[in-house]
N, C-alpha and C. Protein backbone atom coordinates (compact mmCIF):
# COMPACT_ATOMS: atom_id res chain seq x y z
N UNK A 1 92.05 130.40 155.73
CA UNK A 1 91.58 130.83 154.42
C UNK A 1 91.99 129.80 153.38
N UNK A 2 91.11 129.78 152.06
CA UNK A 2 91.17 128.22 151.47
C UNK A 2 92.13 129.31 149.88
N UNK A 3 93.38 129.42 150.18
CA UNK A 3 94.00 129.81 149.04
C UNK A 3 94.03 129.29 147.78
N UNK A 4 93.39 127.47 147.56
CA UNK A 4 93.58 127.12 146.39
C UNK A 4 92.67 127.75 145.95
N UNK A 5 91.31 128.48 146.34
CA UNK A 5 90.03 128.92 145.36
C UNK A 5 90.34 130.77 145.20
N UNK A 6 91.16 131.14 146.58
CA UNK A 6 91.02 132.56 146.15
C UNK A 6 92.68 133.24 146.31
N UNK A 7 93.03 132.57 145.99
CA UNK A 7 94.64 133.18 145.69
C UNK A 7 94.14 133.88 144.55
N UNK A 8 94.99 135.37 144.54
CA UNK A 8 94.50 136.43 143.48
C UNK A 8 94.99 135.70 142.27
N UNK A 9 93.96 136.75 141.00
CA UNK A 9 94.02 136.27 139.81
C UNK A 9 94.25 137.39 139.22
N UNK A 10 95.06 137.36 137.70
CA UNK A 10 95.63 138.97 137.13
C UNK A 10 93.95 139.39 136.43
N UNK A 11 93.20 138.53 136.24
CA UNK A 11 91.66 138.80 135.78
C UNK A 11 90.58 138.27 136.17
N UNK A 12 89.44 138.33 136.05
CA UNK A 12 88.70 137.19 136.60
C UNK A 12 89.09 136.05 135.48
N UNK A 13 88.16 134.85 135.68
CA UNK A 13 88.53 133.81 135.06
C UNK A 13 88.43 133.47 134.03
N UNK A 14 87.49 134.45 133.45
CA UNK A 14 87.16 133.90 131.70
C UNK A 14 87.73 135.39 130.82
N UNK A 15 88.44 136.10 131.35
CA UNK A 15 89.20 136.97 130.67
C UNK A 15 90.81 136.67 131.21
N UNK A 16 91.11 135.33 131.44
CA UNK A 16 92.00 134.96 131.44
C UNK A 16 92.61 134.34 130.30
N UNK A 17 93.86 134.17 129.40
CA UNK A 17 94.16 133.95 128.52
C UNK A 17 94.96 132.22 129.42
N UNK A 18 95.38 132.06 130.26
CA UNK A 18 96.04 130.95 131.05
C UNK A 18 95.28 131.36 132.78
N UNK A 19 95.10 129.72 133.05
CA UNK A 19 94.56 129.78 134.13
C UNK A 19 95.19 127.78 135.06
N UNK A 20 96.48 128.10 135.95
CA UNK A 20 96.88 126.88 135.90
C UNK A 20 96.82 126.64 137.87
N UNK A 21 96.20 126.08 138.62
CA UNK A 21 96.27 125.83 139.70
C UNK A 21 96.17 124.04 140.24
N UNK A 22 96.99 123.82 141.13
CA UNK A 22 97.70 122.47 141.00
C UNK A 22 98.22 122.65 142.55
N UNK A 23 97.65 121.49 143.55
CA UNK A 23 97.88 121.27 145.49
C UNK A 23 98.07 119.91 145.16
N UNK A 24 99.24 119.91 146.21
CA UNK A 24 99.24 118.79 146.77
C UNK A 24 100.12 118.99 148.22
N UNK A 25 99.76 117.83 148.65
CA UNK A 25 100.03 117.81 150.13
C UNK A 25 101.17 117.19 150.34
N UNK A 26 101.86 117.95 151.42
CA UNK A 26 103.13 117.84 152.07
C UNK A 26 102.87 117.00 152.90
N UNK A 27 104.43 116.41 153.59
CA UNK A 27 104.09 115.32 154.81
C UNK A 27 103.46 117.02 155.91
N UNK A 28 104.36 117.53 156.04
CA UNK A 28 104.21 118.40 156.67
C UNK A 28 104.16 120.03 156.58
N UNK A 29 103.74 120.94 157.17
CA UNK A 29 102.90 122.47 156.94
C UNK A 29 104.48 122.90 156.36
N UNK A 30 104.97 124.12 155.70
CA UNK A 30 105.51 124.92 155.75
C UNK A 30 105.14 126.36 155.24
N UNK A 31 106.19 127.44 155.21
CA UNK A 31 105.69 128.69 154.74
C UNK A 31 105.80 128.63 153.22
N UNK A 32 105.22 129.33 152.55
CA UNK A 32 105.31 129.48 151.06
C UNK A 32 106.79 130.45 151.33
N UNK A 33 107.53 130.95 152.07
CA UNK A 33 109.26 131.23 151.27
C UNK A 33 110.03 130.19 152.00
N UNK A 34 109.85 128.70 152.49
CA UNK A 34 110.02 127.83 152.83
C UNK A 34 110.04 126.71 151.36
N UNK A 35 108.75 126.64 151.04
CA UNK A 35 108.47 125.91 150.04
C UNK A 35 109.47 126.82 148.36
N UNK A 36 109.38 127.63 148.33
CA UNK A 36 109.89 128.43 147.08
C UNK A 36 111.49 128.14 147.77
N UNK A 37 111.94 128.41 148.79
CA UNK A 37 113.51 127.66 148.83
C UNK A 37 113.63 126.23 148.39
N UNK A 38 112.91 125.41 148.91
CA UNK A 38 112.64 123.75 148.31
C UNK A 38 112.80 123.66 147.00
N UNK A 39 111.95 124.36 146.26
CA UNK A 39 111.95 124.15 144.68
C UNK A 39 113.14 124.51 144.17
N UNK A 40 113.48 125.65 144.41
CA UNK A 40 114.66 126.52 144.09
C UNK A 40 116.03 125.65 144.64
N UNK A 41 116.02 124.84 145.14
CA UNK A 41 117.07 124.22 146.05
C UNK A 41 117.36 122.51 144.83
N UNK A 42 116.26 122.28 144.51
CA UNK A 42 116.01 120.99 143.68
C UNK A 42 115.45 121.27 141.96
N UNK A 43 116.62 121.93 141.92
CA UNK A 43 116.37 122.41 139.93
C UNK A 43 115.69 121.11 139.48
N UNK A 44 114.64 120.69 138.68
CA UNK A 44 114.45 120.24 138.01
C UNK A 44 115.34 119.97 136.73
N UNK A 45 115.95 118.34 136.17
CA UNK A 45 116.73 118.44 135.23
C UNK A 45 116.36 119.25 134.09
N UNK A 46 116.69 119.78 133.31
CA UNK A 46 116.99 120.56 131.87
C UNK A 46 116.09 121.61 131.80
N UNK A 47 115.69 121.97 133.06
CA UNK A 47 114.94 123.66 133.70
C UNK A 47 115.70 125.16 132.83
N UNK A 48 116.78 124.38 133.28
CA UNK A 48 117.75 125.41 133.20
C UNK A 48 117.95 125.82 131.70
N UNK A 49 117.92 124.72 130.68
CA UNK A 49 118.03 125.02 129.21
C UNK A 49 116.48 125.33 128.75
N UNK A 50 115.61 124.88 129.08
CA UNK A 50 114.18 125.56 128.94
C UNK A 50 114.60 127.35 129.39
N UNK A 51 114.82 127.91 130.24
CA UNK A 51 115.07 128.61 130.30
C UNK A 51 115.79 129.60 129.14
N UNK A 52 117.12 129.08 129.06
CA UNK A 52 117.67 129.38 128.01
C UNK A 52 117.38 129.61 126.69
N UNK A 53 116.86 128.33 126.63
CA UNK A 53 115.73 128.30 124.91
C UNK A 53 114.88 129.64 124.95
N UNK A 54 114.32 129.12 125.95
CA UNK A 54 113.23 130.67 126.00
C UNK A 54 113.67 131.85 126.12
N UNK A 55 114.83 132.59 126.47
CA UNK A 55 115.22 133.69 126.48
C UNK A 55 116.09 133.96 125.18
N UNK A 56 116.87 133.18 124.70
CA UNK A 56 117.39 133.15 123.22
C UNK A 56 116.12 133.50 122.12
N UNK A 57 114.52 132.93 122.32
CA UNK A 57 113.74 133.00 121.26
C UNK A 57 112.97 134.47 121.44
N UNK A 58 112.63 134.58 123.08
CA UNK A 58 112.06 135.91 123.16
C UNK A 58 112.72 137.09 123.26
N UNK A 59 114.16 136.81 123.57
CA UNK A 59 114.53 137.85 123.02
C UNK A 59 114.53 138.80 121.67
N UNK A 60 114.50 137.70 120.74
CA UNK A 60 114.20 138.15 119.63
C UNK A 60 113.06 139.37 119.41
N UNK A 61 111.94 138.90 120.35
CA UNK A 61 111.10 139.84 119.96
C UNK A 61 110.60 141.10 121.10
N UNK A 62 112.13 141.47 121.67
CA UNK A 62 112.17 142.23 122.49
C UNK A 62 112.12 142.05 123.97
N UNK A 63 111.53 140.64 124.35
CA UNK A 63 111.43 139.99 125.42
C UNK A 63 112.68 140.05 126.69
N UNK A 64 112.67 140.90 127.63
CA UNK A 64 114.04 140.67 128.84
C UNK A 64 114.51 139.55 128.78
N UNK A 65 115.54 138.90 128.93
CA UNK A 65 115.88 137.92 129.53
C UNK A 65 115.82 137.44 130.68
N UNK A 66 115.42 136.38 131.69
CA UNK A 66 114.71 136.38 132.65
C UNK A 66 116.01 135.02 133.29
N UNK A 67 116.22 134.45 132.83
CA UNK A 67 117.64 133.49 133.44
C UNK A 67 117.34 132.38 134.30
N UNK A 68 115.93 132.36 134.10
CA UNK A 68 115.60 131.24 135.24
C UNK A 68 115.80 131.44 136.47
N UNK A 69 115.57 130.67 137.18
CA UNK A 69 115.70 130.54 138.84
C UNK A 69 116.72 130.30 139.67
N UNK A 70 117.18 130.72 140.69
CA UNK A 70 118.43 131.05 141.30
C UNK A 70 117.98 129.49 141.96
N UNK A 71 119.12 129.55 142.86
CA UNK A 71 119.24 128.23 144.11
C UNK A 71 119.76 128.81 145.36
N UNK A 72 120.47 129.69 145.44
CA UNK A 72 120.43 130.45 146.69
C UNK A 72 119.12 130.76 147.54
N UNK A 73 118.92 130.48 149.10
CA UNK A 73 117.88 130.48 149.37
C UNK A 73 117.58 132.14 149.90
N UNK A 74 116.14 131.94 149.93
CA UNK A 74 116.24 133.61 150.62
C UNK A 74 115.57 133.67 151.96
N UNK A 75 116.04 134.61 153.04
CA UNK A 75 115.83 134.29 154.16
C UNK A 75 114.56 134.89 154.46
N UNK A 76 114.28 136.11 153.46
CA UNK A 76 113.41 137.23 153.40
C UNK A 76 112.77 137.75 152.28
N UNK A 77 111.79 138.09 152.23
CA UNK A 77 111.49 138.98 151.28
C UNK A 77 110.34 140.14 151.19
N UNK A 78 110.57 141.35 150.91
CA UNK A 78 109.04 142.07 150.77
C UNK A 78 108.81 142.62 149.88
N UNK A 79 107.66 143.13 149.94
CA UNK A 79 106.56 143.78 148.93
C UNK A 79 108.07 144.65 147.79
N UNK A 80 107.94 144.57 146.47
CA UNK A 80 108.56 145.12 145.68
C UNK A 80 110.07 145.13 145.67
N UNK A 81 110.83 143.91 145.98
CA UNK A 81 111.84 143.36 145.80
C UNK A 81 111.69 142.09 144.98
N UNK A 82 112.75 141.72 144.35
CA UNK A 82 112.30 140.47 143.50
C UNK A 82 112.99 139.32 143.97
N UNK A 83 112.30 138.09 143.38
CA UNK A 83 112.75 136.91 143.96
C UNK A 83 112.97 136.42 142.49
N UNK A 84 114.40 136.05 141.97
CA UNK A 84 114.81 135.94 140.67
C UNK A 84 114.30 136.72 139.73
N UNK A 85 113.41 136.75 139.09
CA UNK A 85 112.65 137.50 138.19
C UNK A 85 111.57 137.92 138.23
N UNK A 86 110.73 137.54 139.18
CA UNK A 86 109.74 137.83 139.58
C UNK A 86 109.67 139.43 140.58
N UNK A 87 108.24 139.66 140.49
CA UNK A 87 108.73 141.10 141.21
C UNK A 87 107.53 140.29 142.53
N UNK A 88 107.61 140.67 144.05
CA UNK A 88 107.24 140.20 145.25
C UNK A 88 105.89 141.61 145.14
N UNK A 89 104.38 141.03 144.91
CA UNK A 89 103.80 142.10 145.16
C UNK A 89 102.79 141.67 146.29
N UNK A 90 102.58 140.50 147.04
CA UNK A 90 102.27 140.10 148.23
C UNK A 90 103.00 139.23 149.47
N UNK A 91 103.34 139.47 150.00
CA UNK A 91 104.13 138.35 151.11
C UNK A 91 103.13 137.93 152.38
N UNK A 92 103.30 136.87 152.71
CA UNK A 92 102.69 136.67 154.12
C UNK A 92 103.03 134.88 154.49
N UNK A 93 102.90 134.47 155.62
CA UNK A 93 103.75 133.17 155.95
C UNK A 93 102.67 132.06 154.50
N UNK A 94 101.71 132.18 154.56
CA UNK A 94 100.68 131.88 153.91
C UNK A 94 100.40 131.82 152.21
N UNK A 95 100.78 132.76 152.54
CA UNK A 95 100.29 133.47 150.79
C UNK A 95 101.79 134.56 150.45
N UNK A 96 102.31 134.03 149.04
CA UNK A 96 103.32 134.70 147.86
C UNK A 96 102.99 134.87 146.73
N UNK A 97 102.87 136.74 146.73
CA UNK A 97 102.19 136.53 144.67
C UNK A 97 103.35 137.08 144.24
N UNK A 98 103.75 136.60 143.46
CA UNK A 98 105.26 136.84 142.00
C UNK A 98 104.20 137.59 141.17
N UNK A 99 104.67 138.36 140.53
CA UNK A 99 104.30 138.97 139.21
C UNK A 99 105.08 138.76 138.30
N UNK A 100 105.32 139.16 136.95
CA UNK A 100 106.63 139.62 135.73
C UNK A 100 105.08 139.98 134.72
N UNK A 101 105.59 141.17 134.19
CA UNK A 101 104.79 141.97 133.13
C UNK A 101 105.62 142.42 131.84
N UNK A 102 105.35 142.54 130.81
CA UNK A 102 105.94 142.80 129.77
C UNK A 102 105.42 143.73 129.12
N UNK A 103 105.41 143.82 127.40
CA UNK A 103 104.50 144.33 126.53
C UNK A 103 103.84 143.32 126.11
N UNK A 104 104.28 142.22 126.24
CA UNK A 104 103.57 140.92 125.53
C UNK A 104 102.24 139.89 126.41
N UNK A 105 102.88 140.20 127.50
CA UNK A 105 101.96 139.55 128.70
C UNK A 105 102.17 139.76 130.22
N UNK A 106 101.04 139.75 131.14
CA UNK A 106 101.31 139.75 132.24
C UNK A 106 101.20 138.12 132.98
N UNK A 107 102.08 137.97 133.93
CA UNK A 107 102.04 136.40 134.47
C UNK A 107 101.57 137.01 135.93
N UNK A 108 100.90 136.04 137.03
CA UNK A 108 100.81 136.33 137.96
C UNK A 108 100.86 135.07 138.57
N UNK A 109 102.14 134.47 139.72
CA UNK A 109 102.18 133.32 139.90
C UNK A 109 101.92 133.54 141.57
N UNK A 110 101.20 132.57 142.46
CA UNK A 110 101.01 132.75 143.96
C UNK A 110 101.42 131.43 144.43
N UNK A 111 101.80 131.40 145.18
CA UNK A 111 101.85 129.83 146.17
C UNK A 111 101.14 129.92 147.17
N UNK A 112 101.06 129.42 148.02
CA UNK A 112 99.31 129.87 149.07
C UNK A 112 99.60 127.82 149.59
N UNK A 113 99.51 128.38 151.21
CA UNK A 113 99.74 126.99 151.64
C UNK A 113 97.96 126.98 153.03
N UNK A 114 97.81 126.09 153.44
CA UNK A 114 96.83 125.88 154.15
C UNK A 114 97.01 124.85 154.70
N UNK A 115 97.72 124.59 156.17
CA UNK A 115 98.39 124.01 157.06
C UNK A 115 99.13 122.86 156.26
N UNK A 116 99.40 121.72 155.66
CA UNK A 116 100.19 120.56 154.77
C UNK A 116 99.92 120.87 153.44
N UNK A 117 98.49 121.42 153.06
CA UNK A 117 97.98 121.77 151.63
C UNK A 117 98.80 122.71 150.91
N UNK A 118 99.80 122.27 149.98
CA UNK A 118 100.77 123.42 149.16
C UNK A 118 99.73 123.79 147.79
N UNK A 119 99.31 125.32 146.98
CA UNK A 119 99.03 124.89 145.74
C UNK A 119 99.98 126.62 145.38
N UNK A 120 99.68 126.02 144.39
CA UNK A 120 100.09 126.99 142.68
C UNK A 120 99.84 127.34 141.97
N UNK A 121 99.46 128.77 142.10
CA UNK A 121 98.01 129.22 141.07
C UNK A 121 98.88 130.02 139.92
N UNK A 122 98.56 129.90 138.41
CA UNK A 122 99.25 130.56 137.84
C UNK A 122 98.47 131.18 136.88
N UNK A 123 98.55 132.68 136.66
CA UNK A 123 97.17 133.22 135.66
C UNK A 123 97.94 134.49 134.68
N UNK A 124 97.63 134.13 133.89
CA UNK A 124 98.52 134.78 133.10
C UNK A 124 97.04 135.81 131.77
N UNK A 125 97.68 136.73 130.76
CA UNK A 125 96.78 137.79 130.36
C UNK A 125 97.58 138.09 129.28
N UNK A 126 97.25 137.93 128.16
CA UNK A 126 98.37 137.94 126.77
C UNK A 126 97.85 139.49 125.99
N UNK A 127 98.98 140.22 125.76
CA UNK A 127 98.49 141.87 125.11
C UNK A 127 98.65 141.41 123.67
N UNK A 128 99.08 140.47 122.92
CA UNK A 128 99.34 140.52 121.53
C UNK A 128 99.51 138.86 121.23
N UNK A 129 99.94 138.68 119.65
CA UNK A 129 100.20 137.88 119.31
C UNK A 129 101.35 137.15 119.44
N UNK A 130 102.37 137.69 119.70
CA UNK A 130 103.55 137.10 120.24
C UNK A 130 103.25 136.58 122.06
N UNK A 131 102.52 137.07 122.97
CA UNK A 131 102.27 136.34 123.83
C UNK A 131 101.61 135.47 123.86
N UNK A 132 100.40 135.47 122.96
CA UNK A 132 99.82 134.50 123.12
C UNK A 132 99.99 133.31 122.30
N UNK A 133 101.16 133.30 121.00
CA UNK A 133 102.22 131.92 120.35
C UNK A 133 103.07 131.47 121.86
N UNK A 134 103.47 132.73 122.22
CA UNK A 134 104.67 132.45 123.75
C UNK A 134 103.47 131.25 124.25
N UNK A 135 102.53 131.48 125.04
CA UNK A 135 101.48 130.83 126.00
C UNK A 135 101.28 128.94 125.49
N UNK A 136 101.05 129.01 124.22
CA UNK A 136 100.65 128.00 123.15
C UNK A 136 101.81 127.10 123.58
N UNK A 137 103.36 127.73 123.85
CA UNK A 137 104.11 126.56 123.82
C UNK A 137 104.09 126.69 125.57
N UNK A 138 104.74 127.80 126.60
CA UNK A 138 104.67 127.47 127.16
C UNK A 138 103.62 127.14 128.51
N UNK A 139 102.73 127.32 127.99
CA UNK A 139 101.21 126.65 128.76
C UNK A 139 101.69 125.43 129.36
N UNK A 140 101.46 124.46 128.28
CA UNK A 140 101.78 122.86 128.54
C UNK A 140 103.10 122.83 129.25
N UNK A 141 103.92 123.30 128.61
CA UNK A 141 105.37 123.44 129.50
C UNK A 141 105.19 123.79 131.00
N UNK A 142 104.38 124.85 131.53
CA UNK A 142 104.36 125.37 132.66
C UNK A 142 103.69 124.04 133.87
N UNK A 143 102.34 123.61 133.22
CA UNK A 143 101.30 122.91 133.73
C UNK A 143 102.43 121.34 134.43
N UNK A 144 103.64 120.89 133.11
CA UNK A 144 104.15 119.99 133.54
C UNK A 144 105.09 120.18 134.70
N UNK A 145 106.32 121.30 134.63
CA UNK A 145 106.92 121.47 135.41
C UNK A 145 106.43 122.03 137.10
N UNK A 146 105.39 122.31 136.86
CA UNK A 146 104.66 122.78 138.37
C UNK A 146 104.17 121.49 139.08
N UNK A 147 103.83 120.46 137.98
CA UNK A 147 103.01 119.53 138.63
C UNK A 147 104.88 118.28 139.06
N UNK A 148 105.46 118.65 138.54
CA UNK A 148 107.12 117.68 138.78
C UNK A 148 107.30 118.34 139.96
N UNK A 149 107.67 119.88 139.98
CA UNK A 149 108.46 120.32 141.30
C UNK A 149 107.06 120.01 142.48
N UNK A 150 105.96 119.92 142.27
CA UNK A 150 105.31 119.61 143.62
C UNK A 150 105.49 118.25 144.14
N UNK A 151 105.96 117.67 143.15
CA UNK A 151 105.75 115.90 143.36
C UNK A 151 107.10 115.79 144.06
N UNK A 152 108.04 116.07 143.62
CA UNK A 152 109.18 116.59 144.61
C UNK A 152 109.21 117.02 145.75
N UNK A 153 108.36 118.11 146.09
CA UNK A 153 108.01 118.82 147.23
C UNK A 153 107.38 117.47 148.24
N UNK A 154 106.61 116.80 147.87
CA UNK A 154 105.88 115.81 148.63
C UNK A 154 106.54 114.48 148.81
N UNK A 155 107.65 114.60 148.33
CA UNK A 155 108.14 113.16 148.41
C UNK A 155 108.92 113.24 149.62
């Protein structure tokens, strides 16, 4: 199955408020909770204060704090357990959809591999004006750091 075109989406595509998908190829196949240990294993420098920034500002406007991404790997995971902040609402060796929902927005992030082919679909759905200022900054933010940790992944 060709996951970069039909890895689920939180809408179809033009009632999407963010729509970010981005493959590249590995030397070699792994599982998407293979690949999500990789990333998670190789923080990207100043991830971690992006993070921070962002939970210091949205908190403000009621926003959880979300803490960024662990580095501990996980051996397992299923349907409605979370993987850092994310809540697990598909698993399979193949295909991982993350969710996180708010009042402000829903995100829906998948990884979806197809034998060396890794991609990263990310679709997101803004309820107000504070998500969709949130989106404005971190859109571009998201698009860069997905396209760094894959380049990583492939090296």
């Amino acid at each position: 199955m060709d996951h970069s075109k039909t890895a689920p989406l939180l809408a179809p595509p033009e009632q999407l408020d963010f729509l970010d998908r981005q493959t590249v190829l590995l030397p070699a196949p792994i599982t998407v909770l293979e690949a999500w240990n990789r990333i998670r294993s190789q923080p990207l420098p100043l991830l971690d204060l992006a993070f921070r920034i962002r939970d210091a500002v949205s908190a403000r406007f009621g926003v959880r704090r979300i803490g960024g991404l662990g580095t501990a790997p996980s051996d397992g995971v299923r349907v409605g357990e979370r993987l850092d902040f994310f809540l697990v609402e598909h698993v399979a060796p193949d295909l991982l959809v993350l969710t996180e929902r708010d009042r402000h927005l829903d995100v829906m992030t998948c990884i979806s591999t197809q034998g060396a082919e890794l991609t990263i679909t990310s679709s997101v759905v803004t309820h107000n004006l504070f998500g969709r200022a949130y989106m404005v900054v971190v859109g571009p933010a998201h698009r860069l750091i997905v396209r760094a940790m894959l380049r990583r992944l492939a090296a």
